[in-house]
C-alpha atoms as a PDB file:
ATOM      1  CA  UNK A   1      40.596  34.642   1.387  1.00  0.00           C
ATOM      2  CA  UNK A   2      41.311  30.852   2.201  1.00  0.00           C
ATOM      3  CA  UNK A   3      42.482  28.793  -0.343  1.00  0.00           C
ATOM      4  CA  UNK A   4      43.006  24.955  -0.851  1.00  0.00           C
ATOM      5  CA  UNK A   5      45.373  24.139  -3.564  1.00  0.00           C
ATOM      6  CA  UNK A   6      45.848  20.542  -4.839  1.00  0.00           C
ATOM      7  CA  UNK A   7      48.024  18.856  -6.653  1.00  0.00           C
ATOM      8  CA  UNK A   8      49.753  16.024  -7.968  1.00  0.00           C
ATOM      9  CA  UNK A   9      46.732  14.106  -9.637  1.00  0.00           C
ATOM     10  CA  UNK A  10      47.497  12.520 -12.978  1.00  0.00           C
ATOM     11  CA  UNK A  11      47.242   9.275 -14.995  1.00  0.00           C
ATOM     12  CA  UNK A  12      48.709   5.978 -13.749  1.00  0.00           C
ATOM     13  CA  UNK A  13      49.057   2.258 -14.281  1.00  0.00           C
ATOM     14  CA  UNK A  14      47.243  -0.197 -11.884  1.00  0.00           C
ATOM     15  CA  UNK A  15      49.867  -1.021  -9.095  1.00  0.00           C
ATOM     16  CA  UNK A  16      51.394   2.131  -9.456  1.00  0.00           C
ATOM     17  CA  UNK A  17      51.602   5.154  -6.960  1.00  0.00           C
ATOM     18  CA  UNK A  18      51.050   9.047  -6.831  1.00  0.00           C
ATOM     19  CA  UNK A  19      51.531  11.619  -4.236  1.00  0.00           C
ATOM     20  CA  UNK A  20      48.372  14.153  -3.768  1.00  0.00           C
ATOM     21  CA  UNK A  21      49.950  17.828  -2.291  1.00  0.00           C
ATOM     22  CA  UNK A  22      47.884  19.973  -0.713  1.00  0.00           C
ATOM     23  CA  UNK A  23      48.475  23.826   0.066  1.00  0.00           C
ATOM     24  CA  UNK A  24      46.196  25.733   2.194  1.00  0.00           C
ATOM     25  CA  UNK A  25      46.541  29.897   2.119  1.00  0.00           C
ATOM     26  CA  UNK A  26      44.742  32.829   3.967  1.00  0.00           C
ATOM     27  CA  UNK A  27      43.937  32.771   7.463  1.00  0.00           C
ATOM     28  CA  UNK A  28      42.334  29.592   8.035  1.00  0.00           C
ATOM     29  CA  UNK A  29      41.937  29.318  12.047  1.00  0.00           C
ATOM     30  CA  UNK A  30      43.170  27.086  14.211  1.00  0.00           C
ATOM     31  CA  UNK A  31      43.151  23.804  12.010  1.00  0.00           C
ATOM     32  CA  UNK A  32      41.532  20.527  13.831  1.00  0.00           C
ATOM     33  CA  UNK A  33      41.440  18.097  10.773  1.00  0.00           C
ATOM     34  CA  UNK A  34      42.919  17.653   7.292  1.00  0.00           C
ATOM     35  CA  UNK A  35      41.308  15.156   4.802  1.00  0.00           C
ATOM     36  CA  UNK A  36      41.024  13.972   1.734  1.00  0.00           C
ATOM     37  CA  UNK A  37      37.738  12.892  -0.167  1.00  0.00           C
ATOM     38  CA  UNK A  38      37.241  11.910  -3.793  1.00  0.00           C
ATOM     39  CA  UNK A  39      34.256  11.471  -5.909  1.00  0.00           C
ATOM     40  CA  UNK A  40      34.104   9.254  -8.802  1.00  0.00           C
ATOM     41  CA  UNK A  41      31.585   9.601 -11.872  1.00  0.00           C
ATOM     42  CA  UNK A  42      27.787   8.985 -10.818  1.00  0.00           C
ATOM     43  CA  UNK A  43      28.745   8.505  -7.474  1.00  0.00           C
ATOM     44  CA  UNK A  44      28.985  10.563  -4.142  1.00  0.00           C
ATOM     45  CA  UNK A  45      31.706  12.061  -2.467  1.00  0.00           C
ATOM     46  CA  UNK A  46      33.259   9.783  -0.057  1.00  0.00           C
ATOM     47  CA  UNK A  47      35.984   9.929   2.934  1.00  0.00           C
ATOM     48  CA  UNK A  48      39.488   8.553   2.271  1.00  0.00           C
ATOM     49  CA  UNK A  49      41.769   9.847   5.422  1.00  0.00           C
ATOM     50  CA  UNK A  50      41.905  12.151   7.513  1.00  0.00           C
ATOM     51  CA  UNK A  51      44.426  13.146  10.102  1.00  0.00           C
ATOM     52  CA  UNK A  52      43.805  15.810  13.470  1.00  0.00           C
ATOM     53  CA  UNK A  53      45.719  18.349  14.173  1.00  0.00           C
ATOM     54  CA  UNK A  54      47.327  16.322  16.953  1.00  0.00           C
ATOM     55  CA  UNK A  55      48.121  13.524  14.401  1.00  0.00           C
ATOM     56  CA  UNK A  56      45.781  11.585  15.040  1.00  0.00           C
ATOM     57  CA  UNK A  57      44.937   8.984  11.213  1.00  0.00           C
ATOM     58  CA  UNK A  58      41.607   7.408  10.080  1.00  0.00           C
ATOM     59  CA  UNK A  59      41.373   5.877   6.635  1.00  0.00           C
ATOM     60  CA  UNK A  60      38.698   4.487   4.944  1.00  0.00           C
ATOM     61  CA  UNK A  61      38.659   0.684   4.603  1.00  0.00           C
ATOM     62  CA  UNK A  62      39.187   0.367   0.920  1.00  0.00           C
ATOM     63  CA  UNK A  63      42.311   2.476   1.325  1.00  0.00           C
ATOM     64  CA  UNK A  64      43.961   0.599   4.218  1.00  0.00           C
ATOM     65  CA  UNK A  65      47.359  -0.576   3.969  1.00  0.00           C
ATOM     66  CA  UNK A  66      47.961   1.759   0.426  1.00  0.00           C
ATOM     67  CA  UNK A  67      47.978   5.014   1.434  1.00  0.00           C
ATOM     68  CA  UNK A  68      49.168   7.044   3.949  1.00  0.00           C
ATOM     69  CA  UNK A  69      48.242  10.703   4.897  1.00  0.00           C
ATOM     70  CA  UNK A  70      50.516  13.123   6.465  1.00  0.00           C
ATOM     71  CA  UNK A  71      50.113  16.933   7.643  1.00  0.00           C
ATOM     72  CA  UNK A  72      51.766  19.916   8.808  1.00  0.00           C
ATOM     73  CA  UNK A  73      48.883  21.920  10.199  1.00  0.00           C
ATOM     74  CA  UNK A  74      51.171  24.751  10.985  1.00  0.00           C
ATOM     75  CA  UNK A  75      52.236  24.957   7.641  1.00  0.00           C
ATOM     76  CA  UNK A  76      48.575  24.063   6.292  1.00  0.00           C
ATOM     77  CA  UNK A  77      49.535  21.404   3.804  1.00  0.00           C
ATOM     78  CA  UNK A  78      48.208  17.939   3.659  1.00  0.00           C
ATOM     79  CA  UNK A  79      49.482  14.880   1.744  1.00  0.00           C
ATOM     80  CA  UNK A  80      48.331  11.532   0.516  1.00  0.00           C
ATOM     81  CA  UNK A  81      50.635   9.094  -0.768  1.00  0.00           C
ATOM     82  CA  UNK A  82      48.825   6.397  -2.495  1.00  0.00           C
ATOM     83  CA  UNK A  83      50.587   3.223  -3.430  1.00  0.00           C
ATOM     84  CA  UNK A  84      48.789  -0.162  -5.296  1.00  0.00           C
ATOM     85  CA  UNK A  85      46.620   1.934  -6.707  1.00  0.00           C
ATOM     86  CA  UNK A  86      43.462   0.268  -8.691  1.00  0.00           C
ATOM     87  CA  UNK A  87      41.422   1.381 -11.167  1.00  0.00           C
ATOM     88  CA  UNK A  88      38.357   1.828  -8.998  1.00  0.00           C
ATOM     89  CA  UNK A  89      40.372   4.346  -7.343  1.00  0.00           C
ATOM     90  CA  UNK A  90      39.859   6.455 -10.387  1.00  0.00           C
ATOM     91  CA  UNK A  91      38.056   9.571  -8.920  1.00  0.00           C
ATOM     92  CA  UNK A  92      38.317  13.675  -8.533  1.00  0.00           C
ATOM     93  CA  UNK A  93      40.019  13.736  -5.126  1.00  0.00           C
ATOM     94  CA  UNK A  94      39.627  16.743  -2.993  1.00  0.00           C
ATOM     95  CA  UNK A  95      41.377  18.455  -0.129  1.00  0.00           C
ATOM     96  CA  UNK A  96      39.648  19.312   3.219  1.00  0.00           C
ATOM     97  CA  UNK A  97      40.165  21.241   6.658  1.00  0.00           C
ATOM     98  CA  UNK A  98      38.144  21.847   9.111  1.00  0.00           C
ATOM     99  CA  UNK A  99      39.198  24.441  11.228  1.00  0.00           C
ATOM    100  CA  UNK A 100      38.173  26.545  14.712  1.00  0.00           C
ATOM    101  CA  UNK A 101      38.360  30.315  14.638  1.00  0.00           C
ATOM    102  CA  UNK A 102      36.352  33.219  17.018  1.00  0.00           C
ATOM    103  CA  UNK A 103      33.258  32.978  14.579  1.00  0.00           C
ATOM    104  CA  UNK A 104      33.065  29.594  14.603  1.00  0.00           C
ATOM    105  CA  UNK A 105      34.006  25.914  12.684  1.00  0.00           C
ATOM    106  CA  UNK A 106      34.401  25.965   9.433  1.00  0.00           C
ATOM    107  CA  UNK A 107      35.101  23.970   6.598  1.00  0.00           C
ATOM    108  CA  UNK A 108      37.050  24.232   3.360  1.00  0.00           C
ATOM    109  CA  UNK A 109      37.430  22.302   0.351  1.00  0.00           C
ATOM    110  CA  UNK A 110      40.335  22.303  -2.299  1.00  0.00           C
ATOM    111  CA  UNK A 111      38.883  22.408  -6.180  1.00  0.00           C
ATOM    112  CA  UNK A 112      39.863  19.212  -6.638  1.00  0.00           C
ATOM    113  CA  UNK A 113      42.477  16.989  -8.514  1.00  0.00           C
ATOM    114  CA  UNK A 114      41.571  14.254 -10.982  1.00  0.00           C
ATOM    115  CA  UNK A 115      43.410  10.744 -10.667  1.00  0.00           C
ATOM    116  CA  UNK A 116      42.720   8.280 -13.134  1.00  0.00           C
ATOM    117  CA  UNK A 117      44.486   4.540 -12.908  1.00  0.00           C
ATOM    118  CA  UNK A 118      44.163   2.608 -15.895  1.00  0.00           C
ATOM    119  CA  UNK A 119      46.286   0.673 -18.188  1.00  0.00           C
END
């Protein structure tokens, strides 16, 4: 059974930085992206970064210049370093891959890790 396993989420002062870990296990498939989302309260679930398999970045424009996402998707484990963090960036962020196997694409999402920036 795949499994996406965050972590690193926590409280933190405006300007301040975090790193977000994420573990994949189980037989995902041949991995093609890594990303990370987050959803704040009474909003939807938005795109931060993602990165390919072949390394390949995209980032969301209110996250440019802050953070950074890195990969390994041999060893199935996706960062995001986040540095000047505000307080809008207060949200549940959550881990995705989307990976190729014989059946198919599919997608998988972590259960999520809360980050809250506030003084």
């Amino acid at each position: 059974q795949v499994q996406l396993a965050e972590s690193g989420g926590g409280l933190v002062q405006p300007g301040g930085s975090l790193r977000l870990s994420c573990l994949g296990s189980g037989s995902m498939g041949r991995i093609s992206v890594m990303g990370w989302y987050r959803q704040a309260p009474g909003k939807q679930r938005e795109l931060v970064a993602t990165i390919t398999g072949g390394g390949s970045t995209n980032y969301a424009d209110f996250v440019k210049g802050r953070f950074t996402i890195s990969g390994d998707n041999v060893k199935n484990t996706v960062y995001l370093q986040m540095n000047s963090l505000k307080p809008e960036d207060t949200a549940v962020y959550y881990c995705n891959v989307v990976a190729e196997t014989v059946r198919g694409q599919y997608m998988y999402w972590g259960q999520g890790t809360q980050v809250t920036v506030s003084s």
